[in-house]
N, C-alpha and C. Protein backbone atom coordinates (compact mmCIF):
# COMPACT_ATOMS: atom_id res chain seq x y z
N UNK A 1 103.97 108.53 82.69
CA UNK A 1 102.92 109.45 82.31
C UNK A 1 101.79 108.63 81.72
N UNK A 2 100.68 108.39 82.15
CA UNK A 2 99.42 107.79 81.91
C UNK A 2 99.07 108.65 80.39
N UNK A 3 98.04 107.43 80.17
CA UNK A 3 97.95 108.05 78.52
C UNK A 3 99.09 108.54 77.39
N UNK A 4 100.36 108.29 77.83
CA UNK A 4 101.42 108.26 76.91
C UNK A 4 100.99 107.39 75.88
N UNK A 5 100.31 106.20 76.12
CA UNK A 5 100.51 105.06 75.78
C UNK A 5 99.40 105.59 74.27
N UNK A 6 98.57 106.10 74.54
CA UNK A 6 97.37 106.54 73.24
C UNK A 6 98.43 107.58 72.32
N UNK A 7 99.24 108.50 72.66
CA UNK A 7 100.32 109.63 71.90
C UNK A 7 101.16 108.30 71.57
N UNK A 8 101.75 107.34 71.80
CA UNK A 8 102.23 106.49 71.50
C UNK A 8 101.90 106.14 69.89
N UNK A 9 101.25 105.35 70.23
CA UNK A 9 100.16 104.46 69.19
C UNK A 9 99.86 105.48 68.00
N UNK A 10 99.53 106.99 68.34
CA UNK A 10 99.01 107.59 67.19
C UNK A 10 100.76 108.00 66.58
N UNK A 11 101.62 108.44 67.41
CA UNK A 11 102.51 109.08 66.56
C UNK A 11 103.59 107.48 65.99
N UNK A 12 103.28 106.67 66.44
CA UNK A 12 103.93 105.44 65.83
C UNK A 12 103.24 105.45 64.16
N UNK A 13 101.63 105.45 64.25
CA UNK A 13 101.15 104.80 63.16
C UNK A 13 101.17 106.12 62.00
N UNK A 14 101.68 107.17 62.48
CA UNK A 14 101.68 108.75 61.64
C UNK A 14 102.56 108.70 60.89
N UNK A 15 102.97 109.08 59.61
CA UNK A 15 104.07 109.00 58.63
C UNK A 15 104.76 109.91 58.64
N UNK A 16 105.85 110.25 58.56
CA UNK A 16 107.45 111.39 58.71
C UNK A 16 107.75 111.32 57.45
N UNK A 17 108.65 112.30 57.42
CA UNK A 17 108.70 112.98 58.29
C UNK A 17 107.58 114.07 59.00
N UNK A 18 107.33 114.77 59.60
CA UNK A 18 106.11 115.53 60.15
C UNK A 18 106.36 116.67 60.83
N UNK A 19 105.61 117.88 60.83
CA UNK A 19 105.63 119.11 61.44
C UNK A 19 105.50 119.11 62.77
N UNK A 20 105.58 119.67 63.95
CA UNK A 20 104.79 120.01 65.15
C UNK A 20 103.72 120.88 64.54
N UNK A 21 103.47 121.11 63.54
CA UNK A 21 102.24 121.95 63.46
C UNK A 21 101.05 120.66 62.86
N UNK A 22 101.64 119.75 62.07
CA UNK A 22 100.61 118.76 61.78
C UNK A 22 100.89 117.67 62.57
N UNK A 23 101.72 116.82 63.18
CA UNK A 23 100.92 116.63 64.91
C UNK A 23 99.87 117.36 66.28
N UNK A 24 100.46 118.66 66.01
CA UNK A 24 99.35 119.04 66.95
C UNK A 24 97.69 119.37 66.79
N UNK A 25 97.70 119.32 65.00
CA UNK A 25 96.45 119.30 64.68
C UNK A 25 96.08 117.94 64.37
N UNK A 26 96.63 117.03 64.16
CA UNK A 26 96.15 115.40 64.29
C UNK A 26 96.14 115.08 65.48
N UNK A 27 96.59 115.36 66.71
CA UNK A 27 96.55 114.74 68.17
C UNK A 27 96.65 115.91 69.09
N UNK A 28 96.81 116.91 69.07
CA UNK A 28 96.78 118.07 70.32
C UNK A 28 95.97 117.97 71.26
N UNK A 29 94.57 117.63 71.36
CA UNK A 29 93.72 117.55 72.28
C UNK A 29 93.69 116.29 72.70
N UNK A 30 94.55 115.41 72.97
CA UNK A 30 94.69 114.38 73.77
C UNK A 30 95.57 114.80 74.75
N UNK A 31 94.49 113.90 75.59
CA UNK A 31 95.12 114.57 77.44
C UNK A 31 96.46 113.67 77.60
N UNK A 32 97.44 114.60 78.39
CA UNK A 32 98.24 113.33 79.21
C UNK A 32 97.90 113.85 80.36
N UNK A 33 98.07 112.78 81.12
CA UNK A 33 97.91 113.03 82.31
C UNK A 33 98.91 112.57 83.27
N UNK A 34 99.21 113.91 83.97
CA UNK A 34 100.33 113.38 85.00
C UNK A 34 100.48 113.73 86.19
N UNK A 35 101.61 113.71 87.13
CA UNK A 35 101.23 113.15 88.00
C UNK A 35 100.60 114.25 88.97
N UNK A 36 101.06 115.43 88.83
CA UNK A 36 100.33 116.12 89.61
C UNK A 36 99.07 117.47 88.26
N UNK A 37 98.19 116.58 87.71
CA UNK A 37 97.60 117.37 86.78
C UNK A 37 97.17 116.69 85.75
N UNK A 38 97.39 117.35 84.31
CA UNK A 38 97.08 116.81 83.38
C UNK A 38 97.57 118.50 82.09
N UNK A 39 97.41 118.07 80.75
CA UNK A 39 97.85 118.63 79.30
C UNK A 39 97.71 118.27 78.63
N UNK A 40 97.45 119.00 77.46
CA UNK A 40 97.27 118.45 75.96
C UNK A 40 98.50 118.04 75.20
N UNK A 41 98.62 116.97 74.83
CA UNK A 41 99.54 116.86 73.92
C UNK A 41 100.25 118.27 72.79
N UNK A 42 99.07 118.53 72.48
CA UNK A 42 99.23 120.46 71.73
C UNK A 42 100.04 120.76 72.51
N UNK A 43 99.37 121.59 73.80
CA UNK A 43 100.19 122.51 74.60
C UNK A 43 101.77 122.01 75.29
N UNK A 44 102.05 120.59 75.28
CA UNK A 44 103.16 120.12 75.39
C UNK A 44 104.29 120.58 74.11
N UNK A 45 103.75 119.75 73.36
CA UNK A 45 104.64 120.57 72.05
C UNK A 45 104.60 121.75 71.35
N UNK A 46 104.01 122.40 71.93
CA UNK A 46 103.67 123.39 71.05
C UNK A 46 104.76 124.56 71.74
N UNK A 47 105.30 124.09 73.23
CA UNK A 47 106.20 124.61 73.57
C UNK A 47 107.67 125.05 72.61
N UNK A 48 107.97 124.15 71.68
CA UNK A 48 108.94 123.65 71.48
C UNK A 48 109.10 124.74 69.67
N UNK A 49 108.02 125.42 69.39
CA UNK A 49 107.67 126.14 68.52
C UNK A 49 107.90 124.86 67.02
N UNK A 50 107.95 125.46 65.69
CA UNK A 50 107.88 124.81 64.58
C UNK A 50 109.30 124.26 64.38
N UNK A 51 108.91 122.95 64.50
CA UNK A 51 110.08 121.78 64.12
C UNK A 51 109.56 120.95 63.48
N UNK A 52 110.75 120.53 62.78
CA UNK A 52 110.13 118.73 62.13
C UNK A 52 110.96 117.52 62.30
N UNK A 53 110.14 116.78 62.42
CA UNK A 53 110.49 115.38 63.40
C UNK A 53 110.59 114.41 62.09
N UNK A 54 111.81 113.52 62.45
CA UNK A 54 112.52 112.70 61.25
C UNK A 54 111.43 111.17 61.56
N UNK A 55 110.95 110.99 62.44
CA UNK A 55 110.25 109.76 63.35
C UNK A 55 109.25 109.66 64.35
N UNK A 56 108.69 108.87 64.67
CA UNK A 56 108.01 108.80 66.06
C UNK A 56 108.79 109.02 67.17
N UNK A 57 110.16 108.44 66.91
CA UNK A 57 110.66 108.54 68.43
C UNK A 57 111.52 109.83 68.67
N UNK A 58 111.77 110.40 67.85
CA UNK A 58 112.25 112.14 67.82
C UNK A 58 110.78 113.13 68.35
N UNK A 59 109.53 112.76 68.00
CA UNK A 59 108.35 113.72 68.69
C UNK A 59 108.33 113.19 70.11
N UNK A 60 108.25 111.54 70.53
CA UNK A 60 108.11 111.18 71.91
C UNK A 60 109.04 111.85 72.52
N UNK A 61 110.02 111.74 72.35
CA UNK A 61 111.45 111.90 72.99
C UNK A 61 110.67 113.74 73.63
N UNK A 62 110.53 114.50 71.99
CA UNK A 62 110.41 116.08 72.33
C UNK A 62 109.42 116.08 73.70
N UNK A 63 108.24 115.96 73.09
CA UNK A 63 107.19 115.76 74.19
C UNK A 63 107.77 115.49 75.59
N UNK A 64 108.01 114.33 75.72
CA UNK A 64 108.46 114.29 77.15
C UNK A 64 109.44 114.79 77.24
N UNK A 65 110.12 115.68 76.96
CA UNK A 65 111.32 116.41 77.34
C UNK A 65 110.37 118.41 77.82
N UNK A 66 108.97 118.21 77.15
CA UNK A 66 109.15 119.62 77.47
C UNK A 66 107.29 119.51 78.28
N UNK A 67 107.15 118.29 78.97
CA UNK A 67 106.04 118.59 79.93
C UNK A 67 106.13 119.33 80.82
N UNK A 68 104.79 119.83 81.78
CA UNK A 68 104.99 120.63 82.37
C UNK A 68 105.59 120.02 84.14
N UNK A 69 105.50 121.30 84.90
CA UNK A 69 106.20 120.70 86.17
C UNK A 69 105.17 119.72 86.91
N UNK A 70 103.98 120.04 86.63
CA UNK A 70 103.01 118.75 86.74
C UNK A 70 103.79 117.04 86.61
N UNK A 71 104.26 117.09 85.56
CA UNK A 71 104.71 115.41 85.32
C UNK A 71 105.73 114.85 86.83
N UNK A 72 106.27 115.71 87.23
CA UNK A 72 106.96 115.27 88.60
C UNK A 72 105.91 115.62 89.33
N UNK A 73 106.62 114.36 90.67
CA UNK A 73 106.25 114.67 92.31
C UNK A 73 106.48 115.77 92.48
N UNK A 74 107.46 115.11 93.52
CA UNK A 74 107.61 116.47 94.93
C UNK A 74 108.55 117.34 93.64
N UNK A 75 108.67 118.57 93.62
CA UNK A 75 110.09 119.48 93.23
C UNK A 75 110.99 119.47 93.48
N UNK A 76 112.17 119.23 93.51
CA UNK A 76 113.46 118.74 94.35
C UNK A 76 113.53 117.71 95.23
N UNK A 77 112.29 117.16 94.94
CA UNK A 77 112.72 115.49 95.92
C UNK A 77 113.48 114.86 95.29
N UNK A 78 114.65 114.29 95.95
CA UNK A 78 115.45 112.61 95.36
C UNK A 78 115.39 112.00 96.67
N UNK A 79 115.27 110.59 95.64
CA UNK A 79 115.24 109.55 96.96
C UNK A 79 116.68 108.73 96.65
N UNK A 80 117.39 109.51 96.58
CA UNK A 80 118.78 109.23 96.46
C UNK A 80 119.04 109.54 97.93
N UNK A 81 120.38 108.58 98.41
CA UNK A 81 120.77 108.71 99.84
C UNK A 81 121.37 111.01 100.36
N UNK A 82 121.47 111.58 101.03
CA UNK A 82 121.26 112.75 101.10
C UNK A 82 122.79 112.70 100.90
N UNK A 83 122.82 113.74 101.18
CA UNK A 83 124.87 114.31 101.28
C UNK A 83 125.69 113.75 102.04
N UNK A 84 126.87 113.47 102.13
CA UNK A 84 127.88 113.37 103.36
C UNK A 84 128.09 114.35 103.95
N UNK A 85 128.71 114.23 105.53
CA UNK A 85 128.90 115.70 106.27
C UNK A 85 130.40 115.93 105.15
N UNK A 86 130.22 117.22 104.15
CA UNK A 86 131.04 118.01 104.05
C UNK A 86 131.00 118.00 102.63
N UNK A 87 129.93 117.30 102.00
CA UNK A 87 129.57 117.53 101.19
C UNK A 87 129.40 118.35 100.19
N UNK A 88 128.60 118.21 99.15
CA UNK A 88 128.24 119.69 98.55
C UNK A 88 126.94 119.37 98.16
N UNK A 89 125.94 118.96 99.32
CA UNK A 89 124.46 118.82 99.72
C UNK A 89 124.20 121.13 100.08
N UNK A 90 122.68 120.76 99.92
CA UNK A 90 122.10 122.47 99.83
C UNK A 90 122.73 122.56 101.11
N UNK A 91 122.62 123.78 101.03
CA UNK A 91 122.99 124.43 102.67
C UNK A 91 121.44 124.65 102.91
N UNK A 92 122.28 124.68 104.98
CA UNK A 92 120.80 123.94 105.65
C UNK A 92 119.71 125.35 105.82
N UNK A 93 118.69 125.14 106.12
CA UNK A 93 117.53 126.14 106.12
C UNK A 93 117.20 126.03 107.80
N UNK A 94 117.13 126.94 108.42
CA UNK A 94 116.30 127.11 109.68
C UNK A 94 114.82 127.92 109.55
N UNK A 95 114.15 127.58 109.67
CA UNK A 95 112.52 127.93 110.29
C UNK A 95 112.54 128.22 111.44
């Protein structure tokens, strides 16, 4: 996720413990941007309603756990090898 790297830097140098309500008013309007889009740091966490974070790496962690479907590619793509015949790969679709 591009621009992680600026939410980085600010919630590293921020002192804890800390609210999601006073991170999102010290950094909310910083964009991330991903891969299909972009969000505010706010509207990322703000998902997650009022918590408090023991660290920097307990808010990173949150954050990227609750971006939107923007941050992925394709939706159900893996580039993992597909099923074996007999598998328990999706069942097949005809068009």
């Amino acid at each position: 996720m591009r621009c992680m790297a600026d939410v980085d830097a600010n919630l590293d140098a921020h002192s804890y413990p800390a609210t999601a309500s006073e991170l999102i008013e010290a950094y909310g309007e910083t964009e991330l941007e991903l891969q299909n889009g972009s969000e505010t740091f706010g509207e990322a966490l703000g998902r997650l309603g009022e918590t408090t974070y023991e660290d920097a790496d307990a808010a990173k962690t949150a954050v990227m756990s609750v971006v939107s479907e923007g941050a992925i590619g394709r939706k159900g793509y893996s580039d993992r090898d597909a099923p074996t015949v007999g598998g328990m790969g999706p069942s097949p679709v005809s068009f």
